[in-house]
C-alpha atoms as a PDB file:
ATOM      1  CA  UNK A   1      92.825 103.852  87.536  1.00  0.00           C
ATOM      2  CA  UNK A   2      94.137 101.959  84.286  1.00  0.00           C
ATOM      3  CA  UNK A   3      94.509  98.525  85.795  1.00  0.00           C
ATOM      4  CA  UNK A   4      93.082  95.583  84.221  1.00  0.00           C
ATOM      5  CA  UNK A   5      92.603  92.224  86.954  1.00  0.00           C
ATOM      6  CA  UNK A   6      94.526  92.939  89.865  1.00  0.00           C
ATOM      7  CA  UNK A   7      95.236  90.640  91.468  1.00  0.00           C
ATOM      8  CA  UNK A   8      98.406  90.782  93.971  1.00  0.00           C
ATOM      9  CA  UNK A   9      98.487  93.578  96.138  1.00  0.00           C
ATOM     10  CA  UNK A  10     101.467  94.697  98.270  1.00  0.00           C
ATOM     11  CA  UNK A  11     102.718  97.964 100.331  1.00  0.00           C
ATOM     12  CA  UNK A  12     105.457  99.597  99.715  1.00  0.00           C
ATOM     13  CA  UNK A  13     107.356 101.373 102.879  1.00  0.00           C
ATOM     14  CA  UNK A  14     106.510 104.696 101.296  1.00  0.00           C
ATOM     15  CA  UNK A  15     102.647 103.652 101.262  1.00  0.00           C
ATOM     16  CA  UNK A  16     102.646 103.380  97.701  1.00  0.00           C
ATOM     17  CA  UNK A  17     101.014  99.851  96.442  1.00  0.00           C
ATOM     18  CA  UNK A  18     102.796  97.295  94.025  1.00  0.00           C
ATOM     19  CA  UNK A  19      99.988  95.794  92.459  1.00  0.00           C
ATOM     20  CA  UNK A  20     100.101  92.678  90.124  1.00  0.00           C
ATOM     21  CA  UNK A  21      97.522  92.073  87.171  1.00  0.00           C
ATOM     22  CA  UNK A  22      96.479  88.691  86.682  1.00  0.00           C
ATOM     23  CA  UNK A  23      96.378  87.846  83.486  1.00  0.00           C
ATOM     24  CA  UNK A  24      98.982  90.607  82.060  1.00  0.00           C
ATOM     25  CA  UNK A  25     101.914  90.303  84.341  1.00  0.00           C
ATOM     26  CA  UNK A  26     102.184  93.669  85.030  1.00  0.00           C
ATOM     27  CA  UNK A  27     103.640  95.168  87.931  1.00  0.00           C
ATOM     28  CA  UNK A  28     102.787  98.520  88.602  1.00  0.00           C
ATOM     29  CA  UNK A  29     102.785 101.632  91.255  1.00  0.00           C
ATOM     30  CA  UNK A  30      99.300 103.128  92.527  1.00  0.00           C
ATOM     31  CA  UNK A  31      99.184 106.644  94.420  1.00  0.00           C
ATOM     32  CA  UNK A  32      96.588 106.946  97.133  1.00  0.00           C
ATOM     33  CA  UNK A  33      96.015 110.141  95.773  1.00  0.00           C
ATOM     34  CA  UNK A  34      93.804 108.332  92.065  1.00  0.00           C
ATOM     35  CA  UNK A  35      97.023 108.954  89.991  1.00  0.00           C
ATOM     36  CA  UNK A  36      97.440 107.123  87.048  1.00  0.00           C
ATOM     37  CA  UNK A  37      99.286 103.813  87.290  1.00  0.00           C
ATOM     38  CA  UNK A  38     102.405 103.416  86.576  1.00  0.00           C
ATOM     39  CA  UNK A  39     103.910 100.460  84.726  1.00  0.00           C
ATOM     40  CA  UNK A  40     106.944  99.022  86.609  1.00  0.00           C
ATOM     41  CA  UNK A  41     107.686  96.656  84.767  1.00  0.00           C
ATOM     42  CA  UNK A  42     106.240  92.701  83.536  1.00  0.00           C
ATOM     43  CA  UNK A  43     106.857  89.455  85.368  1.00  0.00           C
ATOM     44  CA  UNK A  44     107.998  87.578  81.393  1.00  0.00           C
ATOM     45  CA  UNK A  45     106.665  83.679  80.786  1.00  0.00           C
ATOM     46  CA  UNK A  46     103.186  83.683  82.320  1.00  0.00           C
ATOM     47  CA  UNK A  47     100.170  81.652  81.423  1.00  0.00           C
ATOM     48  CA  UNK A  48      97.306  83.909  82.527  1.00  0.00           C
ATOM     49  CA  UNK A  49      94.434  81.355  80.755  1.00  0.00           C
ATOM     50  CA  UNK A  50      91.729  79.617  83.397  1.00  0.00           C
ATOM     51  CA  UNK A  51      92.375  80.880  86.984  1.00  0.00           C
ATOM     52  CA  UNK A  52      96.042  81.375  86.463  1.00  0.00           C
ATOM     53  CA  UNK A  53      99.047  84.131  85.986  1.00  0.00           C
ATOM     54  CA  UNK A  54     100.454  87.091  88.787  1.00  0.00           C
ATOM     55  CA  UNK A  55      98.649  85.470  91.863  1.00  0.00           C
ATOM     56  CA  UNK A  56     100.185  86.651  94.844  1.00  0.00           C
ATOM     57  CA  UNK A  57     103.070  89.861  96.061  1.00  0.00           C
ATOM     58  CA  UNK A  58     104.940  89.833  99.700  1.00  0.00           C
ATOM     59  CA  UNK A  59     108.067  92.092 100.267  1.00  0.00           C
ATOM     60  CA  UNK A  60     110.618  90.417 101.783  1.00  0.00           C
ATOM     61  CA  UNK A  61     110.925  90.899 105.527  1.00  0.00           C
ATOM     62  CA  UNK A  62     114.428  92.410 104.587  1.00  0.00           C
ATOM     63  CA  UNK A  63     112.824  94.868 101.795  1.00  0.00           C
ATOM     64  CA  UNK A  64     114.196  97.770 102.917  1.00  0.00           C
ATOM     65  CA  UNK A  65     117.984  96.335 102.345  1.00  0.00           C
ATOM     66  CA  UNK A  66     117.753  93.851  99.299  1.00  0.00           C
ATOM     67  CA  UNK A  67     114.373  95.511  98.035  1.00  0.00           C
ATOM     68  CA  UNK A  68     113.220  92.365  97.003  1.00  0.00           C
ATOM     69  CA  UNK A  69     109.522  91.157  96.012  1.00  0.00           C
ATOM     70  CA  UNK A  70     108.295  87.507  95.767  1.00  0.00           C
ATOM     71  CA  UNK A  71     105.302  86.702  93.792  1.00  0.00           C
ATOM     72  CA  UNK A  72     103.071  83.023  93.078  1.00  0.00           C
ATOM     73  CA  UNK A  73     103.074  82.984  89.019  1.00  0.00           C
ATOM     74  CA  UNK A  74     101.918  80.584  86.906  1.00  0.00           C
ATOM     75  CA  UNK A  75     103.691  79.601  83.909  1.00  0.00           C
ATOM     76  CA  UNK A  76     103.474  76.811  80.818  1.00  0.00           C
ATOM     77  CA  UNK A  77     104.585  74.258  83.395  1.00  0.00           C
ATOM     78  CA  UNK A  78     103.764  74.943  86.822  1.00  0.00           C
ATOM     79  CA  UNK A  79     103.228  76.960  89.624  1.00  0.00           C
ATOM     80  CA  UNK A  80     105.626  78.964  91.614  1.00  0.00           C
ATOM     81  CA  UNK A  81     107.485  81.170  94.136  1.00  0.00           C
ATOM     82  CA  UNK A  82     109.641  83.843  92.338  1.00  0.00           C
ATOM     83  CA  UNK A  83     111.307  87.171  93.245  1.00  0.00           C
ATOM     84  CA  UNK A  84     113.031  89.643  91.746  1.00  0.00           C
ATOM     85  CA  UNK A  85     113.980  93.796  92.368  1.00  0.00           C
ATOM     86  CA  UNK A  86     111.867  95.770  90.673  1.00  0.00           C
ATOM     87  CA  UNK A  87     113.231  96.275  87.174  1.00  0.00           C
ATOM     88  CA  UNK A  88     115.620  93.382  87.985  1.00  0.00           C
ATOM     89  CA  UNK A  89     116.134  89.710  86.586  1.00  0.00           C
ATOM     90  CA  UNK A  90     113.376  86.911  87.958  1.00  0.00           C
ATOM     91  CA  UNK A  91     114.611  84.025  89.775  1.00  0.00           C
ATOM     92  CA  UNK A  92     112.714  80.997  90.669  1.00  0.00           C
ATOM     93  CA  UNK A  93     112.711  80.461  94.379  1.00  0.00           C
ATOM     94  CA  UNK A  94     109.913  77.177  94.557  1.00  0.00           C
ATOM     95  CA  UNK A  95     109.113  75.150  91.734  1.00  0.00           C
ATOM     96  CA  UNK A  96     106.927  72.605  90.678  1.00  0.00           C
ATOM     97  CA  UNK A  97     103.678  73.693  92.090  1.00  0.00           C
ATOM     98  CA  UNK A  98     100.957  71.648  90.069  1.00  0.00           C
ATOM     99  CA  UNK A  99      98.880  74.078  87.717  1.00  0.00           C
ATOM    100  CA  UNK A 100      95.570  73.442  86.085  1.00  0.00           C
ATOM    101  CA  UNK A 101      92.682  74.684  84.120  1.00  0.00           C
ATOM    102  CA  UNK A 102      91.403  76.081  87.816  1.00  0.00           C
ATOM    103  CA  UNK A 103      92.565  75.441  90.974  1.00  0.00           C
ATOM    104  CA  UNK A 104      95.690  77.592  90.882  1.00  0.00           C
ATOM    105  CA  UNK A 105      95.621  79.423  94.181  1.00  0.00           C
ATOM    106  CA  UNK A 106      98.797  81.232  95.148  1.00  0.00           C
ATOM    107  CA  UNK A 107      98.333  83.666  97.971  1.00  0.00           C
ATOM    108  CA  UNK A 108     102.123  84.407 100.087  1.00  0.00           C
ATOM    109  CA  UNK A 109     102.521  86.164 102.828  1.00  0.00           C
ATOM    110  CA  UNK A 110     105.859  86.312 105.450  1.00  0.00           C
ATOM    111  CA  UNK A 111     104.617  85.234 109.041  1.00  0.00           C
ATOM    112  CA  UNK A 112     106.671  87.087 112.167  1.00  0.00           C
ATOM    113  CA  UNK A 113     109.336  84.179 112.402  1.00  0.00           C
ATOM    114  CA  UNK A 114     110.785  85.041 108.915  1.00  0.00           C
ATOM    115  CA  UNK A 115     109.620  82.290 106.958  1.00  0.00           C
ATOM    116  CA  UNK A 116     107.365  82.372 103.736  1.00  0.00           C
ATOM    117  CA  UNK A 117     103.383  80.743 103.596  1.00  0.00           C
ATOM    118  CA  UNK A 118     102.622  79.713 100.534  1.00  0.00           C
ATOM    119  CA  UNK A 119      98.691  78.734  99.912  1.00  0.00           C
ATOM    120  CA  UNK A 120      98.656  76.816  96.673  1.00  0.00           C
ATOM    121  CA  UNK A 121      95.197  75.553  94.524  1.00  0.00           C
ATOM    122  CA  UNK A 122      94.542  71.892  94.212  1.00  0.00           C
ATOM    123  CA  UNK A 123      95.152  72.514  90.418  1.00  0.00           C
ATOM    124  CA  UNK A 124      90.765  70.978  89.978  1.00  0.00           C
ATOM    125  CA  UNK A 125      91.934  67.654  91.373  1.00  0.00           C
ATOM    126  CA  UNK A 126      90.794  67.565  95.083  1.00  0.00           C
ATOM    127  CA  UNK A 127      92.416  64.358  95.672  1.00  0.00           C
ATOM    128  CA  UNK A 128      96.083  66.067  95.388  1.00  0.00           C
ATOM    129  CA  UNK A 129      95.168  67.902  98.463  1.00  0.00           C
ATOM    130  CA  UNK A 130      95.388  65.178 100.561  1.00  0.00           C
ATOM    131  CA  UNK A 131      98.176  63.667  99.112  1.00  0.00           C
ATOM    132  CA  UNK A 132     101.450  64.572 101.387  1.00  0.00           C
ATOM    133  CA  UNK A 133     103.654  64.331  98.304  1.00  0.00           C
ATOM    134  CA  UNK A 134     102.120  66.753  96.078  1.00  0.00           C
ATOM    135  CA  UNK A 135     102.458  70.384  96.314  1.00  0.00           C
ATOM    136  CA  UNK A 136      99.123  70.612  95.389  1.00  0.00           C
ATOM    137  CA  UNK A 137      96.246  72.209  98.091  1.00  0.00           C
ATOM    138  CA  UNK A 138      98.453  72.892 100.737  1.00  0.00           C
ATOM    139  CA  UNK A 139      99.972  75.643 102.842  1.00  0.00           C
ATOM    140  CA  UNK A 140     103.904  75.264 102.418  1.00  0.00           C
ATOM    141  CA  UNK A 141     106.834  76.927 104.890  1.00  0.00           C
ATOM    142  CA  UNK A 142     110.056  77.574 103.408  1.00  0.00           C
ATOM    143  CA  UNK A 143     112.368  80.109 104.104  1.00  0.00           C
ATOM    144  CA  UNK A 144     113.633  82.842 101.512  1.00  0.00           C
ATOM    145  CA  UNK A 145     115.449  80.415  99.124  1.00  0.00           C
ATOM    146  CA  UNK A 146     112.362  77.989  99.232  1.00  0.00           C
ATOM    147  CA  UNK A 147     113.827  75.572 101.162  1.00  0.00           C
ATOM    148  CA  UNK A 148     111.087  73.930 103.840  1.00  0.00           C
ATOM    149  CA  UNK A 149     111.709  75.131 107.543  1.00  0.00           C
ATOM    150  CA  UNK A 150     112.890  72.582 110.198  1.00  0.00           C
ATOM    151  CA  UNK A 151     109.869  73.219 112.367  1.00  0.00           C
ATOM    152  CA  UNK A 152     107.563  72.168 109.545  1.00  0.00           C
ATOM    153  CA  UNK A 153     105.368  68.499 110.722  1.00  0.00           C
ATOM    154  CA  UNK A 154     108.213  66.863 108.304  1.00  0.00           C
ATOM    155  CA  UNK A 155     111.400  68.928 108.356  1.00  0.00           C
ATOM    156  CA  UNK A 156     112.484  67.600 105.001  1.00  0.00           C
ATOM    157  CA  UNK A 157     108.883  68.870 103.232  1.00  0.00           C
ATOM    158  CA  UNK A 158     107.610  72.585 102.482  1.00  0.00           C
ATOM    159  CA  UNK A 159     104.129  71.178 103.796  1.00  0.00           C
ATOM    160  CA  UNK A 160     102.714  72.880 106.404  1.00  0.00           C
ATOM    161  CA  UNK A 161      99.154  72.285 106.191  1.00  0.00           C
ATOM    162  CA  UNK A 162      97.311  69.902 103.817  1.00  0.00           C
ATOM    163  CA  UNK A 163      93.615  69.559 102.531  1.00  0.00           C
ATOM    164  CA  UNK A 164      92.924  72.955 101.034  1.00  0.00           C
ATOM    165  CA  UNK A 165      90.780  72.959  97.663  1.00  0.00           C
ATOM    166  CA  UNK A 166      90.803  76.444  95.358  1.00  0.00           C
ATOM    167  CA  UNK A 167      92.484  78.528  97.877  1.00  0.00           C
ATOM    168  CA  UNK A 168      91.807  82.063  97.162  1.00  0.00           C
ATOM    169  CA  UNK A 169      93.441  84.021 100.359  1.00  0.00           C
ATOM    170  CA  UNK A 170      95.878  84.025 103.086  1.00  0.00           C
ATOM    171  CA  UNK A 171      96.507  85.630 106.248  1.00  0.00           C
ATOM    172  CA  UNK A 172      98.750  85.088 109.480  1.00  0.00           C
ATOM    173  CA  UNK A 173      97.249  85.566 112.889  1.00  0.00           C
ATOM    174  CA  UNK A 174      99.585  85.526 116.025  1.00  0.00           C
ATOM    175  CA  UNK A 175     102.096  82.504 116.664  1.00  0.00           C
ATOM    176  CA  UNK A 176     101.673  79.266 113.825  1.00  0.00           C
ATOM    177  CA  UNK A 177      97.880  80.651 112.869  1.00  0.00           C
ATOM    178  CA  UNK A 178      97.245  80.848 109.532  1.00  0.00           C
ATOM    179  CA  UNK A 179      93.581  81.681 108.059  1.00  0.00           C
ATOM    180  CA  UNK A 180      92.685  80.918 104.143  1.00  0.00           C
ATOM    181  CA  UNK A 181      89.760  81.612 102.363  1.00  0.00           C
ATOM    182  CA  UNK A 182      88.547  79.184  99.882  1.00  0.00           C
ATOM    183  CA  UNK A 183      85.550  79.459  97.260  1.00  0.00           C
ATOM    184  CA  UNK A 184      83.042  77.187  97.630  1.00  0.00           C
ATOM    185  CA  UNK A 185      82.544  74.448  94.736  1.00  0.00           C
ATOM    186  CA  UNK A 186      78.526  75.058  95.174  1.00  0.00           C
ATOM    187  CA  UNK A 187      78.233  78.231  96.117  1.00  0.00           C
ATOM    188  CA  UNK A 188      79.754  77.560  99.773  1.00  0.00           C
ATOM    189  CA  UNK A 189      82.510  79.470 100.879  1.00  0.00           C
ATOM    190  CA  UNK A 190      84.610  78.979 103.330  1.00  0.00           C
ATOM    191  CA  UNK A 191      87.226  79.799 106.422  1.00  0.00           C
ATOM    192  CA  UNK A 192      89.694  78.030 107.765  1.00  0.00           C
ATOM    193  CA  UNK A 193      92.085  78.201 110.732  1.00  0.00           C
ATOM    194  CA  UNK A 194      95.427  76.172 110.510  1.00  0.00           C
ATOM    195  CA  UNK A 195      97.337  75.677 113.604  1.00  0.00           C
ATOM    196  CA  UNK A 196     100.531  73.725 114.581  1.00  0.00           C
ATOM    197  CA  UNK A 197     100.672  72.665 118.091  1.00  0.00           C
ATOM    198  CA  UNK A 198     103.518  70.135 118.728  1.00  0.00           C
ATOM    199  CA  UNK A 199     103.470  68.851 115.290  1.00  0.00           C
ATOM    200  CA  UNK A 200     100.251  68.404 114.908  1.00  0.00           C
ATOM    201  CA  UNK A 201      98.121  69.508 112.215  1.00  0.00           C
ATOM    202  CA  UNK A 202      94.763  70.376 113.002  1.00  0.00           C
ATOM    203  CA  UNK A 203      92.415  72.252 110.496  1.00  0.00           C
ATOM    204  CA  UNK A 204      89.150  73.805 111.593  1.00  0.00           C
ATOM    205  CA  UNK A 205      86.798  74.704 109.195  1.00  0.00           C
END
């Protein structure tokens, strides 16, 4: 009730949610019991216009001791990975994400070995999916300060997984499975499953 686009979604340990709106930058608490929402407080610098703004929420594995939250934003410049307490200061944990008119993506989630997915958009321009040294259309694996995990296909790079177009969702399956939805450009949606096995990327679509 009272909650214009939401967006991100995330559970609290008391079974509250902490959901995001889009284009407002709200965060704010919903009772399972149709209570009003209640403002939290607002994620400042967004650019909600096209398919951007508040994209994604994950609690950090550690929530219940630093009771932090990360969240995929979009702002005048880019895309990225921030987090913050609630009613605390924002800091930037992954920047440089390219951002476009669509193509924005940003769905997190934290997989059982501690580390962070990050599905980003191609930002409209397929050809940056492909492209190992943009951010752009990928799946990236960093750990809680954003820095890419050692286990990664190139240890020095957040990539995990390349080739995605408008990525709109993300969820981890078992060991190094990770499933994202993406909207169809002609009316085709689709499913894919991304796993590593011994370095070696393999999507199936």
């Amino acid at each position: 009730i009272g909650l214009t686009l939401p967006w991100g979604l995330a559970v609290l340990p008391d079974g509250t949610a902490l959901v995001g709106e889009r284009t407002t930058g709200r965060l704010l608490i919903v009772q399972p019991e149709r209570a009003p929402a209640k403002p939290v407080m607002r994620i400042p610098g967004l650019d909600g216009t096209g398919d951007g703004g508040l994209l994604g929420l994950a609690l950090s594995p550690n929530y219940d001791d630093d009771g932090l939250v990360y969240a995929y934003v979009t702002t005048r410049t880019d895309n990225r990975v921030i987090r913050f307490a609630l009613k605390g200061a924002v800091t930037s944990v992954l920047t440089g994400i390219p951002k476009g008119r669509t193509g924005n993506g940003g769905r997190i989630a934290f997989g059982s070995d501690g580390m962070l997915y990050v599905g980003t958009g191609d930002a409209g321009k397929p050809a940056l999916s492909a492209n190992r040294k943009s951010l752009a259309g990928k799946v990236l694996r960093v750990d809680t300060f954003g820095r890419p995990d050692r286990n990664n296909p190139d240890p020095s790079s957040p990539v995990y997984s390349l080739g995605h177009g408008r990525l709109a969702g993300l969820c981890l399956s078992g060991v190094n499975q990770v499933y994202t939805t993406e909207p169809g450009r002609a009316g085709k949606d689709e499913v894919n499953r991304v796993v590593l096995e011994d370095h070696d990327l393999r999507v199936f679509e």
